[in-house]
N, C-alpha and C. Protein backbone atom coordinates (compact mmCIF):
# COMPACT_ATOMS: atom_id res chain seq x y z
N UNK A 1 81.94 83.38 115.22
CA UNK A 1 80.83 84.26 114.92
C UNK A 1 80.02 84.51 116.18
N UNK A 2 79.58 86.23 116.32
CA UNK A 2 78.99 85.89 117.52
C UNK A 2 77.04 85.33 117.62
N UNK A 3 76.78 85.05 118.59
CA UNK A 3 75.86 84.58 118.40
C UNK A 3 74.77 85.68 118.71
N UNK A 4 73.43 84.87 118.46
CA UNK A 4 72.33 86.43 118.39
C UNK A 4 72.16 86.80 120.16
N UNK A 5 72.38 86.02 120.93
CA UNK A 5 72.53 86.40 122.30
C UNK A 5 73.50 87.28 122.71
N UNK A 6 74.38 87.68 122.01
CA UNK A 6 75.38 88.50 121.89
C UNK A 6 74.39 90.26 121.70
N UNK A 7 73.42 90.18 120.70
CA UNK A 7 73.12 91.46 120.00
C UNK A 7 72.37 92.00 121.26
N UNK A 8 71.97 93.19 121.09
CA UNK A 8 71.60 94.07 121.90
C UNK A 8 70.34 93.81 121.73
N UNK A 9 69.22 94.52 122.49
CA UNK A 9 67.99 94.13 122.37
C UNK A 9 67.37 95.11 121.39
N UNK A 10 67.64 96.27 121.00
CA UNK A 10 66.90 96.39 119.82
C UNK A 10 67.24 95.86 118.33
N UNK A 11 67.78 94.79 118.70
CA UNK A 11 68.86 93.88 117.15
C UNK A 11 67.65 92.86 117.18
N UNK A 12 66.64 92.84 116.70
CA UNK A 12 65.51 91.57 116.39
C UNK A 12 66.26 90.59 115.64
N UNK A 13 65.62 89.65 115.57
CA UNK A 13 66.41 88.41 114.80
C UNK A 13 66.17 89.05 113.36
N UNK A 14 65.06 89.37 113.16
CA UNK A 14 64.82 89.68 110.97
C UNK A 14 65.08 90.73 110.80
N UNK A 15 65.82 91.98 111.95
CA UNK A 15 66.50 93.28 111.64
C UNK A 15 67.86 92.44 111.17
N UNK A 16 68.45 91.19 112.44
CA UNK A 16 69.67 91.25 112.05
C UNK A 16 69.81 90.35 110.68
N UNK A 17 68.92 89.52 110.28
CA UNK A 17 69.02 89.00 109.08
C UNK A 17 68.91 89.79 107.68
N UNK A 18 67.91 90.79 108.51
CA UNK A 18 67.68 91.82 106.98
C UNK A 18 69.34 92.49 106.61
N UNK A 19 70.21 93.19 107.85
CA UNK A 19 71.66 93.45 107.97
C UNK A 19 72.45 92.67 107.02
N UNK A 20 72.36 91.51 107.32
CA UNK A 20 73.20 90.55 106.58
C UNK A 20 73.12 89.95 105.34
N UNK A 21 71.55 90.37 105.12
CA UNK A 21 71.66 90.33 103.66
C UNK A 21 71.97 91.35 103.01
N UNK A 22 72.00 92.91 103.41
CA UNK A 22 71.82 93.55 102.38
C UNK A 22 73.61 94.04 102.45
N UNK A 23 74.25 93.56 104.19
CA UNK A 23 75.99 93.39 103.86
C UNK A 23 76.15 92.19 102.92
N UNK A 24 75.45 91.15 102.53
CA UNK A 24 76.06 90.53 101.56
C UNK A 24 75.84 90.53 99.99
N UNK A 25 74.55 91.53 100.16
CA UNK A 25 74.45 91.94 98.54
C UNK A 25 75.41 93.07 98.23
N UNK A 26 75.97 93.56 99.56
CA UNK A 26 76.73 95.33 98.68
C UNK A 26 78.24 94.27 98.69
N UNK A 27 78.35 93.37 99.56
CA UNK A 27 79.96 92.86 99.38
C UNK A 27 79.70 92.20 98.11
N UNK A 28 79.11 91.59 97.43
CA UNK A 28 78.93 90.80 96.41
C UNK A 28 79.32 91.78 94.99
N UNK A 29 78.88 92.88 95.31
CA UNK A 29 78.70 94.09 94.39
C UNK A 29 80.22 94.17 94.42
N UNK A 30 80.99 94.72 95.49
CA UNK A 30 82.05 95.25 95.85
C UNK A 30 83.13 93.79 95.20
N UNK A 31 82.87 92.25 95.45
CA UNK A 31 84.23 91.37 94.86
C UNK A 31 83.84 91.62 93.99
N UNK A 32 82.97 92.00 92.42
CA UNK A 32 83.05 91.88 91.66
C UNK A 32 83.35 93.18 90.78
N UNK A 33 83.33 94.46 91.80
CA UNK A 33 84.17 95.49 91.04
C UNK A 33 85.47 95.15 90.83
N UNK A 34 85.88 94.52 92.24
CA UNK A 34 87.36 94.43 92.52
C UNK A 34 88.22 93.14 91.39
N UNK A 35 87.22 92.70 91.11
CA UNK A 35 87.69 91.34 90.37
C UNK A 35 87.99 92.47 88.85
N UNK A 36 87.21 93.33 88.41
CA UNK A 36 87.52 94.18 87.74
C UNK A 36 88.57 95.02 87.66
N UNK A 37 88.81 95.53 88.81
CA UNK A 37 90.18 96.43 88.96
C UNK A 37 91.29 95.19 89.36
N UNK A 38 91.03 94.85 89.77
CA UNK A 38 92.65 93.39 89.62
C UNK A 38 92.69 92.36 88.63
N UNK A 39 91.96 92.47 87.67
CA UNK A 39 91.69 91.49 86.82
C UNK A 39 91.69 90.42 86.97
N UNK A 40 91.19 89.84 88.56
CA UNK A 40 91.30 88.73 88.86
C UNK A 40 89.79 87.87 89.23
N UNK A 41 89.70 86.47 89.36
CA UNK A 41 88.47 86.24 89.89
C UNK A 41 88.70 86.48 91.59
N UNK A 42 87.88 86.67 91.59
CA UNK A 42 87.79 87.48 93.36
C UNK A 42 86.47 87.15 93.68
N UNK A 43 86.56 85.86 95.42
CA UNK A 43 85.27 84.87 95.80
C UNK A 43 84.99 85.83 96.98
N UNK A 44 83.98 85.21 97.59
CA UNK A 44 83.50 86.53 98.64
C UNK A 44 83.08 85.06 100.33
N UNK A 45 83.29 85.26 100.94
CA UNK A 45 82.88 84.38 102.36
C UNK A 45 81.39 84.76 102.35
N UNK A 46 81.00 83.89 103.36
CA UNK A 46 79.41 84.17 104.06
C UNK A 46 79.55 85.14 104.79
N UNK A 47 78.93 86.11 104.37
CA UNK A 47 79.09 87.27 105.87
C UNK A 47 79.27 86.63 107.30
N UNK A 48 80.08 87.34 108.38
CA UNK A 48 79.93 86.97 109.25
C UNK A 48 79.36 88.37 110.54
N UNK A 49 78.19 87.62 111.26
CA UNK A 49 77.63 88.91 112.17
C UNK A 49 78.66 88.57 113.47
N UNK A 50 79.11 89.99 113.87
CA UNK A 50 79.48 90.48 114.90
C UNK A 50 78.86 91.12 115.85
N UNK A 51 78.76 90.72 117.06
CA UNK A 51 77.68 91.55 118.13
C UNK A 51 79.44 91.91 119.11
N UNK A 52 78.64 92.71 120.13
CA UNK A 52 79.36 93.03 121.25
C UNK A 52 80.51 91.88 121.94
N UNK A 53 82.16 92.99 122.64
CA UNK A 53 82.43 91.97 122.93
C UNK A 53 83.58 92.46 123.71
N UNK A 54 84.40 91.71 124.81
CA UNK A 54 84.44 92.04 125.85
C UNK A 54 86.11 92.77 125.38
N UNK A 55 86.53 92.33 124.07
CA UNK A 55 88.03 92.94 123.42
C UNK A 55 87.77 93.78 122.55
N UNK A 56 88.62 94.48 122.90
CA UNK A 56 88.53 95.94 122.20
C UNK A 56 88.74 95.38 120.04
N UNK A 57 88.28 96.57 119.36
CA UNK A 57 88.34 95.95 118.16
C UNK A 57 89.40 96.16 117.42
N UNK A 58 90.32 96.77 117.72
CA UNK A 58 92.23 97.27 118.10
C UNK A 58 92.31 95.10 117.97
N UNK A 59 92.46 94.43 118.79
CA UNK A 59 92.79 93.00 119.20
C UNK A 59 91.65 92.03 117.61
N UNK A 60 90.01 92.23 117.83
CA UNK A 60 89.47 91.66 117.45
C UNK A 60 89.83 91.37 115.18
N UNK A 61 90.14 93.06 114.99
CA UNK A 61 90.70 93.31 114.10
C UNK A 61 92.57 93.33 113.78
N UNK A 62 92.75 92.48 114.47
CA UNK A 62 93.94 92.82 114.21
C UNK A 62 95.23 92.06 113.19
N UNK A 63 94.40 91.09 112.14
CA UNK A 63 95.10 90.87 111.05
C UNK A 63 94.48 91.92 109.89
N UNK A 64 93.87 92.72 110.25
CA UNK A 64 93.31 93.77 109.00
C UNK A 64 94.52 95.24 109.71
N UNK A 65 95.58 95.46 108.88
CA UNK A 65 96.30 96.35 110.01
C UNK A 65 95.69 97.96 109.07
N UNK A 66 95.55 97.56 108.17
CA UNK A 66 94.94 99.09 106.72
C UNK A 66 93.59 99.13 106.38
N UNK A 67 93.13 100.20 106.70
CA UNK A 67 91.60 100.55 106.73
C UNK A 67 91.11 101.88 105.87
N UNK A 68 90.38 102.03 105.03
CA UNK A 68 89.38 102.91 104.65
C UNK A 68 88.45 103.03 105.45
N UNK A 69 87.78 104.04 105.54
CA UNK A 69 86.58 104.48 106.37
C UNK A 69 85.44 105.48 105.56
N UNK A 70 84.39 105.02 105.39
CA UNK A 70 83.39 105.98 105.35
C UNK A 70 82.25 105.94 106.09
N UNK A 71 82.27 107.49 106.60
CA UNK A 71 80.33 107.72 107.14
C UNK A 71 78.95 107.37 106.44
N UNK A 72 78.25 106.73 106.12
CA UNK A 72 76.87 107.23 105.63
C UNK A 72 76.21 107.44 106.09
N UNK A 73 75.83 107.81 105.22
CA UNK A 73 74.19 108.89 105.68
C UNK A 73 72.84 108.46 104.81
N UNK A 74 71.75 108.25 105.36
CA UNK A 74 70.78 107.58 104.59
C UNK A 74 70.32 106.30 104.37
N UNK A 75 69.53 105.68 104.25
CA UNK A 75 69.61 103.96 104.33
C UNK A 75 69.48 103.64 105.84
N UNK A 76 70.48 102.88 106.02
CA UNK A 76 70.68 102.41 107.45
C UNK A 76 71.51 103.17 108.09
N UNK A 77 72.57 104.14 107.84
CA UNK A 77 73.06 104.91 108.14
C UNK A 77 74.26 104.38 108.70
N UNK A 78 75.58 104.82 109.44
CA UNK A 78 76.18 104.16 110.26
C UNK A 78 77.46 104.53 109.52
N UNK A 79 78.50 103.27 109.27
CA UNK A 79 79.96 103.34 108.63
C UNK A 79 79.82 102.18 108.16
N UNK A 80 80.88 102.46 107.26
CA UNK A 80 81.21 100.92 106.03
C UNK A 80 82.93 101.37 105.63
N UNK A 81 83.57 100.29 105.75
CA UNK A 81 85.04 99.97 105.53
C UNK A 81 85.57 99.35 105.01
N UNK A 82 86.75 99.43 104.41
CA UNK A 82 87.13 98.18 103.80
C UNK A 82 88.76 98.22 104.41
N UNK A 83 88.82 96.98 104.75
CA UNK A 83 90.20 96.44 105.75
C UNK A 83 91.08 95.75 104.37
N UNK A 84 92.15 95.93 104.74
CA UNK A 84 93.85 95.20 104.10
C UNK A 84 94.70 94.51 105.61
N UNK A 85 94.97 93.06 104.66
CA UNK A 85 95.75 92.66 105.78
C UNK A 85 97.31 93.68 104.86
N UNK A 86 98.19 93.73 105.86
CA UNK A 86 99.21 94.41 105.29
C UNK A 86 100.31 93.21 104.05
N UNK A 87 100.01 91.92 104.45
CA UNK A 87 100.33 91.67 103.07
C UNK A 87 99.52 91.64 101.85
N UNK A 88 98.58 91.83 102.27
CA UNK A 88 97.42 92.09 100.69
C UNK A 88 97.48 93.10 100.49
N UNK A 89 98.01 94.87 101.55
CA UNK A 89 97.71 95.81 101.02
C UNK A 89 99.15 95.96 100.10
N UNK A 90 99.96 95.50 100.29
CA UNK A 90 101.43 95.58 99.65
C UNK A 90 101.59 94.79 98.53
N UNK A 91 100.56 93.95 98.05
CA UNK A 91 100.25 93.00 96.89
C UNK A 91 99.52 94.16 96.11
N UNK A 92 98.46 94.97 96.52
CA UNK A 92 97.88 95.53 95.86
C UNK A 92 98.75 96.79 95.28
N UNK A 93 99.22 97.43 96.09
CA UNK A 93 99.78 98.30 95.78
C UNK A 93 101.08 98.36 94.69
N UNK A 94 101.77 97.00 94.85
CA UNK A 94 102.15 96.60 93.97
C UNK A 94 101.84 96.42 92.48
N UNK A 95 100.55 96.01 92.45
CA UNK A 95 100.32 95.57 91.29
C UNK A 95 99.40 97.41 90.82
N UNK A 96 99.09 98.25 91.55
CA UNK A 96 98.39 99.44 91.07
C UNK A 96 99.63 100.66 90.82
N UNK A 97 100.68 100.88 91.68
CA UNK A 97 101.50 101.60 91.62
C UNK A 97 102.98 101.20 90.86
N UNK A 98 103.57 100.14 91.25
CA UNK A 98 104.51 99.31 91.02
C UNK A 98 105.64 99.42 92.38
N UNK A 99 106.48 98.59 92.30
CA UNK A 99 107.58 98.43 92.80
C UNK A 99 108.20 99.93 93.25
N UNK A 100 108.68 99.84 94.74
CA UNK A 100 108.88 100.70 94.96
C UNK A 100 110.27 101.04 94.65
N UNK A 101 111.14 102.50 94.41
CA UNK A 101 112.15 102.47 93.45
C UNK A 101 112.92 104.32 94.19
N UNK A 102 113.64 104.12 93.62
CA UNK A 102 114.51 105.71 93.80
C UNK A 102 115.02 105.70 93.12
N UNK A 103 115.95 107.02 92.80
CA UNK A 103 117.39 107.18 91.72
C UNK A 103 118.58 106.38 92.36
N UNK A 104 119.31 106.13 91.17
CA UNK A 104 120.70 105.74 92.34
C UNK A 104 121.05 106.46 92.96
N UNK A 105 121.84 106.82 93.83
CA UNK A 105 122.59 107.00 94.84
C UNK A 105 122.16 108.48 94.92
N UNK A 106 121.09 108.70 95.99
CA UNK A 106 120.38 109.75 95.75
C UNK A 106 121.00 110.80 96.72
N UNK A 107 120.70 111.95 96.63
CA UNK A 107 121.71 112.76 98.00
C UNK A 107 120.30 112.38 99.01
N UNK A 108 120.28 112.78 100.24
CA UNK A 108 119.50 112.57 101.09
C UNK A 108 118.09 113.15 100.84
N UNK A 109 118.35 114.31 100.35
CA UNK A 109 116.67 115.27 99.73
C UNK A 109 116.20 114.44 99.05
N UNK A 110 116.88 113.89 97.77
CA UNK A 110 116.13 113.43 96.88
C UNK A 110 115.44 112.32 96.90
N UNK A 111 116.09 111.15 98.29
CA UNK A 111 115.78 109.97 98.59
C UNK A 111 114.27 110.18 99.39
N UNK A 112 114.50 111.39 100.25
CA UNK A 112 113.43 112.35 101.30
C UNK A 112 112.35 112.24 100.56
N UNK A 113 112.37 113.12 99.26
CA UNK A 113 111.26 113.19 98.55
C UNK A 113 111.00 112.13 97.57
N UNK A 114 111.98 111.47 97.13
CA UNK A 114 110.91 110.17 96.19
C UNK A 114 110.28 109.36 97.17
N UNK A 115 110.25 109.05 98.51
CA UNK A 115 110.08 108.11 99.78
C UNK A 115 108.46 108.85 99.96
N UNK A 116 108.50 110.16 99.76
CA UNK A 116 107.40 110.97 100.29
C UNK A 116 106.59 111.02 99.04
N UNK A 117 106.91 110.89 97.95
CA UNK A 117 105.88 111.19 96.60
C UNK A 117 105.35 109.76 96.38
N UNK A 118 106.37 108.54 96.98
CA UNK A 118 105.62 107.28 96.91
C UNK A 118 104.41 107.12 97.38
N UNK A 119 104.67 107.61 98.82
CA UNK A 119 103.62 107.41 100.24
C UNK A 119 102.30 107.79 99.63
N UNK A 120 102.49 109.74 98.72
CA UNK A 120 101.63 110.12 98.47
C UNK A 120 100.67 109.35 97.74
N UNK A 121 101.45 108.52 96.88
CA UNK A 121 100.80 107.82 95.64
C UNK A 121 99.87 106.72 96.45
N UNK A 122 100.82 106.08 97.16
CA UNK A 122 100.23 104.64 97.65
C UNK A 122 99.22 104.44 98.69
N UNK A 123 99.14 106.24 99.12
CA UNK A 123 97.82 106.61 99.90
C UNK A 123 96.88 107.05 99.00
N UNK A 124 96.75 107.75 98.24
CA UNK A 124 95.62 107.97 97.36
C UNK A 124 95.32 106.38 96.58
N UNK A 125 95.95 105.56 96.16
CA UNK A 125 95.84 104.68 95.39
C UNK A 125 94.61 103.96 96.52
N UNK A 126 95.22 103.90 97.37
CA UNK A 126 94.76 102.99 98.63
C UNK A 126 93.14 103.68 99.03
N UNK A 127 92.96 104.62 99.51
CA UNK A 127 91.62 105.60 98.84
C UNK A 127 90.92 105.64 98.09
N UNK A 128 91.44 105.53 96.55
CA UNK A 128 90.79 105.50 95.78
C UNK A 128 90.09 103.61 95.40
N UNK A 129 90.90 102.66 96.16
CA UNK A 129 90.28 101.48 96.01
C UNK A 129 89.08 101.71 96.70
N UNK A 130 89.29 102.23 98.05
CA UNK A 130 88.19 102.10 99.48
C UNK A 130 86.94 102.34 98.58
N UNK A 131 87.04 103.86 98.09
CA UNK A 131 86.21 104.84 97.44
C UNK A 131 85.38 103.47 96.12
N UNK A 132 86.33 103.07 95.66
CA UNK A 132 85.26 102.14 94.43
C UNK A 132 84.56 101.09 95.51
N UNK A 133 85.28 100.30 96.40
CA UNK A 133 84.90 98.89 96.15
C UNK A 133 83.34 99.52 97.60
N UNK A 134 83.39 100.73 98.34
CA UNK A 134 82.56 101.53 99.33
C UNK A 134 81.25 101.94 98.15
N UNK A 135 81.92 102.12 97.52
CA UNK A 135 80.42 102.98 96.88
C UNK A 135 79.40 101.80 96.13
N UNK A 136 80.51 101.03 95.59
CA UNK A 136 79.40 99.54 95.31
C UNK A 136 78.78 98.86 96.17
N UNK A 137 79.16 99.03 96.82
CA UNK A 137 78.36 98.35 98.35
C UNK A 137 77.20 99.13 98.75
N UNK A 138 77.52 100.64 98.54
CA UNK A 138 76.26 101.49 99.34
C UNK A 138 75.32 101.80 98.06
N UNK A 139 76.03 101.56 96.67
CA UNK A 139 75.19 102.09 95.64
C UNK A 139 74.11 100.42 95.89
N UNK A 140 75.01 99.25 95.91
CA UNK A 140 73.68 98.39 95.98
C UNK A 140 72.73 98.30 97.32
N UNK A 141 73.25 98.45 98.27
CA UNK A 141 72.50 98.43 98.94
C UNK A 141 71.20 100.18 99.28
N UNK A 142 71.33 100.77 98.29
CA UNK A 142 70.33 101.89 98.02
C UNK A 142 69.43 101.54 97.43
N UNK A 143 70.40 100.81 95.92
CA UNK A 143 68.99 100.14 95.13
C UNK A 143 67.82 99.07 95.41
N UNK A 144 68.43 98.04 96.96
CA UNK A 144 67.47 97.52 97.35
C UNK A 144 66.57 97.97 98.38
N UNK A 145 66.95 99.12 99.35
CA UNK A 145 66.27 100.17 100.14
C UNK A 145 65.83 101.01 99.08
N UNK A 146 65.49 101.75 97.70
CA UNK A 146 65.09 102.22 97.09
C UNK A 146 64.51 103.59 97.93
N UNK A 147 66.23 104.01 98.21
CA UNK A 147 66.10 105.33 98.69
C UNK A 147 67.75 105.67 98.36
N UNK A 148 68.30 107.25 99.06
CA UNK A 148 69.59 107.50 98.66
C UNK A 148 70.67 107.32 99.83
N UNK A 149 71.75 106.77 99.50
CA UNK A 149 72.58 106.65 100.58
C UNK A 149 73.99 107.14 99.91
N UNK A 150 74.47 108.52 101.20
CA UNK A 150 75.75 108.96 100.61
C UNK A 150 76.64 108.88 101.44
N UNK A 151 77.63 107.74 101.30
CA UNK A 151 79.32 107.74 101.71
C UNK A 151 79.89 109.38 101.98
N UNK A 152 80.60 109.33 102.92
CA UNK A 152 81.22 110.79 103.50
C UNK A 152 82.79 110.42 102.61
N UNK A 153 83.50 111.62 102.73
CA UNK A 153 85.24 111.63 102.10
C UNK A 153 85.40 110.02 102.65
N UNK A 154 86.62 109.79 102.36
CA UNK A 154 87.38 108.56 102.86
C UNK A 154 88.11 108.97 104.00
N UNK A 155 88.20 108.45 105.09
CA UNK A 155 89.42 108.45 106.32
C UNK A 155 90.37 107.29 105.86
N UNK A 156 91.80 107.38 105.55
CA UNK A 156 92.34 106.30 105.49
C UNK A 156 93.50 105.70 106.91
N UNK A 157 93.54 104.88 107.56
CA UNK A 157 94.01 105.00 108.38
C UNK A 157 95.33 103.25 107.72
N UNK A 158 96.83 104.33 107.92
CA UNK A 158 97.97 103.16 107.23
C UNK A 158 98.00 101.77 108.13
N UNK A 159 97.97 102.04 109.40
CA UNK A 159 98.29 100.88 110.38
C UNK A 159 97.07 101.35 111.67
N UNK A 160 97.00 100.34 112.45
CA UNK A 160 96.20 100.23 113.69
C UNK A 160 94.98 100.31 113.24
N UNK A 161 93.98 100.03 112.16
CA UNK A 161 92.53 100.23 111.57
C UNK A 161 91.59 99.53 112.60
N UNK A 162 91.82 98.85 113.08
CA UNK A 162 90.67 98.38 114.27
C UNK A 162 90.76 99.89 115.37
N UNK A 163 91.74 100.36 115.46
CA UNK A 163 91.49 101.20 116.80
C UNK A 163 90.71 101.95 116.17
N UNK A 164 91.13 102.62 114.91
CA UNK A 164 90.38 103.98 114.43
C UNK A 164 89.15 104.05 114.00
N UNK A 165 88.45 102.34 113.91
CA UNK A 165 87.26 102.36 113.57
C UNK A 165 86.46 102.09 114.90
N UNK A 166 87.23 101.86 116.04
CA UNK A 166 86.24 101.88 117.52
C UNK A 166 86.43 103.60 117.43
N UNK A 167 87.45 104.26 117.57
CA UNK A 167 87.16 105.96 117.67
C UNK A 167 86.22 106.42 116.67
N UNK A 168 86.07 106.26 115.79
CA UNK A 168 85.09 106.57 114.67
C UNK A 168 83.53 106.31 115.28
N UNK A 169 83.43 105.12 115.83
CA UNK A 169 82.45 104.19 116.02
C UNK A 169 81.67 105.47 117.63
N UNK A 170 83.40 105.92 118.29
CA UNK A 170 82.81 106.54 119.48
C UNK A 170 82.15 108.16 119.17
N UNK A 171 82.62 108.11 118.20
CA UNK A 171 82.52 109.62 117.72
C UNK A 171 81.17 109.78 117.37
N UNK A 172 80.67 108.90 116.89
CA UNK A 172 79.41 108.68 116.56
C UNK A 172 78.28 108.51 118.00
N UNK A 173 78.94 108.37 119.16
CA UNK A 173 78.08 107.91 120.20
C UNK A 173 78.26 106.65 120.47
N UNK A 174 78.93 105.87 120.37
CA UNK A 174 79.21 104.69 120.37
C UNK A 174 78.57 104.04 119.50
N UNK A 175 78.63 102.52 119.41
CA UNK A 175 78.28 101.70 118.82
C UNK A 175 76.55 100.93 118.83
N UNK A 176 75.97 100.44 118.03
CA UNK A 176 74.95 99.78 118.22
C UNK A 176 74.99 98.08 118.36
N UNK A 177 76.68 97.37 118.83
CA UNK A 177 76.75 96.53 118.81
C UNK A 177 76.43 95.14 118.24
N UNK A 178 76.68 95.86 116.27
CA UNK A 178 76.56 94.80 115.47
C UNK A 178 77.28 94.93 114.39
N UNK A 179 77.74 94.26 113.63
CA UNK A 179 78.55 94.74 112.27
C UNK A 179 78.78 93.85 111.65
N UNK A 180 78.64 93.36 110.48
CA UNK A 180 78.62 92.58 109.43
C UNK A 180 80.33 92.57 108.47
N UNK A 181 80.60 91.30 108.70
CA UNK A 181 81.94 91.47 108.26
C UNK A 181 82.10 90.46 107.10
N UNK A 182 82.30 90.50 106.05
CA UNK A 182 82.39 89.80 104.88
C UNK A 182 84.07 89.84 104.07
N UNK A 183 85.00 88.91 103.73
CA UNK A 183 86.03 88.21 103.35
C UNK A 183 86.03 88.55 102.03
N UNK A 184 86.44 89.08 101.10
CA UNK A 184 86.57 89.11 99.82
C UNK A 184 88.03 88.49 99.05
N UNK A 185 88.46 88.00 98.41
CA UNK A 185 89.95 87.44 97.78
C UNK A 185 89.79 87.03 96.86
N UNK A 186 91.33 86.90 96.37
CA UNK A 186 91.29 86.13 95.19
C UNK A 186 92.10 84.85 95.71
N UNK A 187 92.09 83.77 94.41
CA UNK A 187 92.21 82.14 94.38
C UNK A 187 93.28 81.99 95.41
N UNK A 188 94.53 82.82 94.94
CA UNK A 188 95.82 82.51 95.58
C UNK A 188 96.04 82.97 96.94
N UNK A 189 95.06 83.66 97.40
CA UNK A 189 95.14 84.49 98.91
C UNK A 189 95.89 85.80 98.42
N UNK A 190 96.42 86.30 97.94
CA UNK A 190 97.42 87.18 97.57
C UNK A 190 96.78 88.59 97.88
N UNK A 191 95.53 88.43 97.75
CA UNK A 191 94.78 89.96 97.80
C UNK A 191 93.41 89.33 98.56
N UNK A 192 93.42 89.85 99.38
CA UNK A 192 92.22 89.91 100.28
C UNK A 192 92.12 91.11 101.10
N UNK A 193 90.40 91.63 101.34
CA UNK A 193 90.06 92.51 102.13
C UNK A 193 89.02 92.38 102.86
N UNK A 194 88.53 92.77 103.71
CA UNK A 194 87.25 92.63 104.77
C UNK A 194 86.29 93.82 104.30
N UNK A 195 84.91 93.66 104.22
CA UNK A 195 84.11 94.85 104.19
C UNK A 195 83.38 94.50 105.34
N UNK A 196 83.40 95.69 106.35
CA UNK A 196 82.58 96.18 107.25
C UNK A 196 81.69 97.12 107.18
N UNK A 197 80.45 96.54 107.57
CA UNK A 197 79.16 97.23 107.34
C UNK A 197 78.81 97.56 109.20
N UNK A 198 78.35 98.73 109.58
CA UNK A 198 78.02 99.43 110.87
C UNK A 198 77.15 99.49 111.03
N UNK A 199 75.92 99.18 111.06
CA UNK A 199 74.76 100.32 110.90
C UNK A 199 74.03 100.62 112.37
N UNK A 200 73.49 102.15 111.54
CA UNK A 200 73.24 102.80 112.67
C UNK A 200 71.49 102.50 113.84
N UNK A 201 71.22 101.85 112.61
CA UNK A 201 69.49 101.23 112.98
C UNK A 201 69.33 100.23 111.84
N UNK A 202 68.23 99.45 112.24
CA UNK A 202 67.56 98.20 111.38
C UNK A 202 67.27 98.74 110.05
């Protein structure tokens, strides 16, 4: 974890504590949708704060290889994500889509396109998790800022999600060198995801 000597100087110590609580009230929100959509019990880690650091987040992120992305706007503003290690995203997908499958002995088109109507599926599926377990996070953390905060579309990015969330991060002007990263799973390890919280100010 990095330490508060790490944060930048407009990161006060009770900005970055206020951060971390209100990333651990929207992740709290978010395992317990998810414990809903997997019908599983699903525990959540202590947030952990991230400040600046000398490896790119391509390396720092790099057992999370599947990423959702959204912008917000409002609140604290910034980005919020939710990471898949690629064996949790292939557990999930499993259990939301099923087993992946073709006709027998397909001519080459047909193999072409069931391969491609899967993808389609197992990318929207994958979206549409980001989209629930993102909006519980920003819907709670609105209700304790008691103001409105709105998530942008989803970016889903299949592999490399640390790079695309430093380009995201640059797109924005760079970074404010802090981000709140919280562990969500269930008992068996089988399904786990990271929620990353960005924000753009205290």
């Amino acid at each position: 974890m990095s330490t508060f000597t790490d944060m930048p100087s407009i990161w006060s110590t009770a900005a970055v504590d206020r951060v971390r609580e209100l990333g651990s009230i929207g992740a709290g929100h978010a395992a317990n949708v998810f414990a809903q959509l997997v019908g599983r019990t699903i525990r959540m880690q202590v947030p952990a704060v991230r400040g600046r650091s000398t490896r790119p987040l391509a390396h720092e992120l790099k057992a999370w290889d599947t990423g959702v992305f959204f912008e917000v706007e409002g609140g604290l503003g910034g980005l919020v994500a939710v990471f898949f290690s690629v064996r949790s995203r292939d557990n999930l997908l499993r259990l939301l889509v099923g087993e992946r499958s073709v006709v027998e002995e397909p001519t080459p088109e047909e193999k072409e396109e069931a391969i491609a109507t899967l993808r389609r599926e197992e990318e929207s599926a994958l979206r549409e998790v980001g989209n629930i377990l993102v909006s519980s996070v920003v819907s709670a953390i609105a209700d304790v800022l008691g103001t409105r905060v709105v998530p942008s579309i989803p970016t889903l990015a299949a592999e490399g999600a640390g790079a695309v969330l430093q380009s995201l991060l640059s797109a924005r002007g760079g970074d404010a060198g802090l981000r709140i990263e919280t562990e969500i799973f269930d008992s068996d390890g089988e399904l786990r995801c990271l929620v990353v919280l960005v924000p753009d100010r205290a």
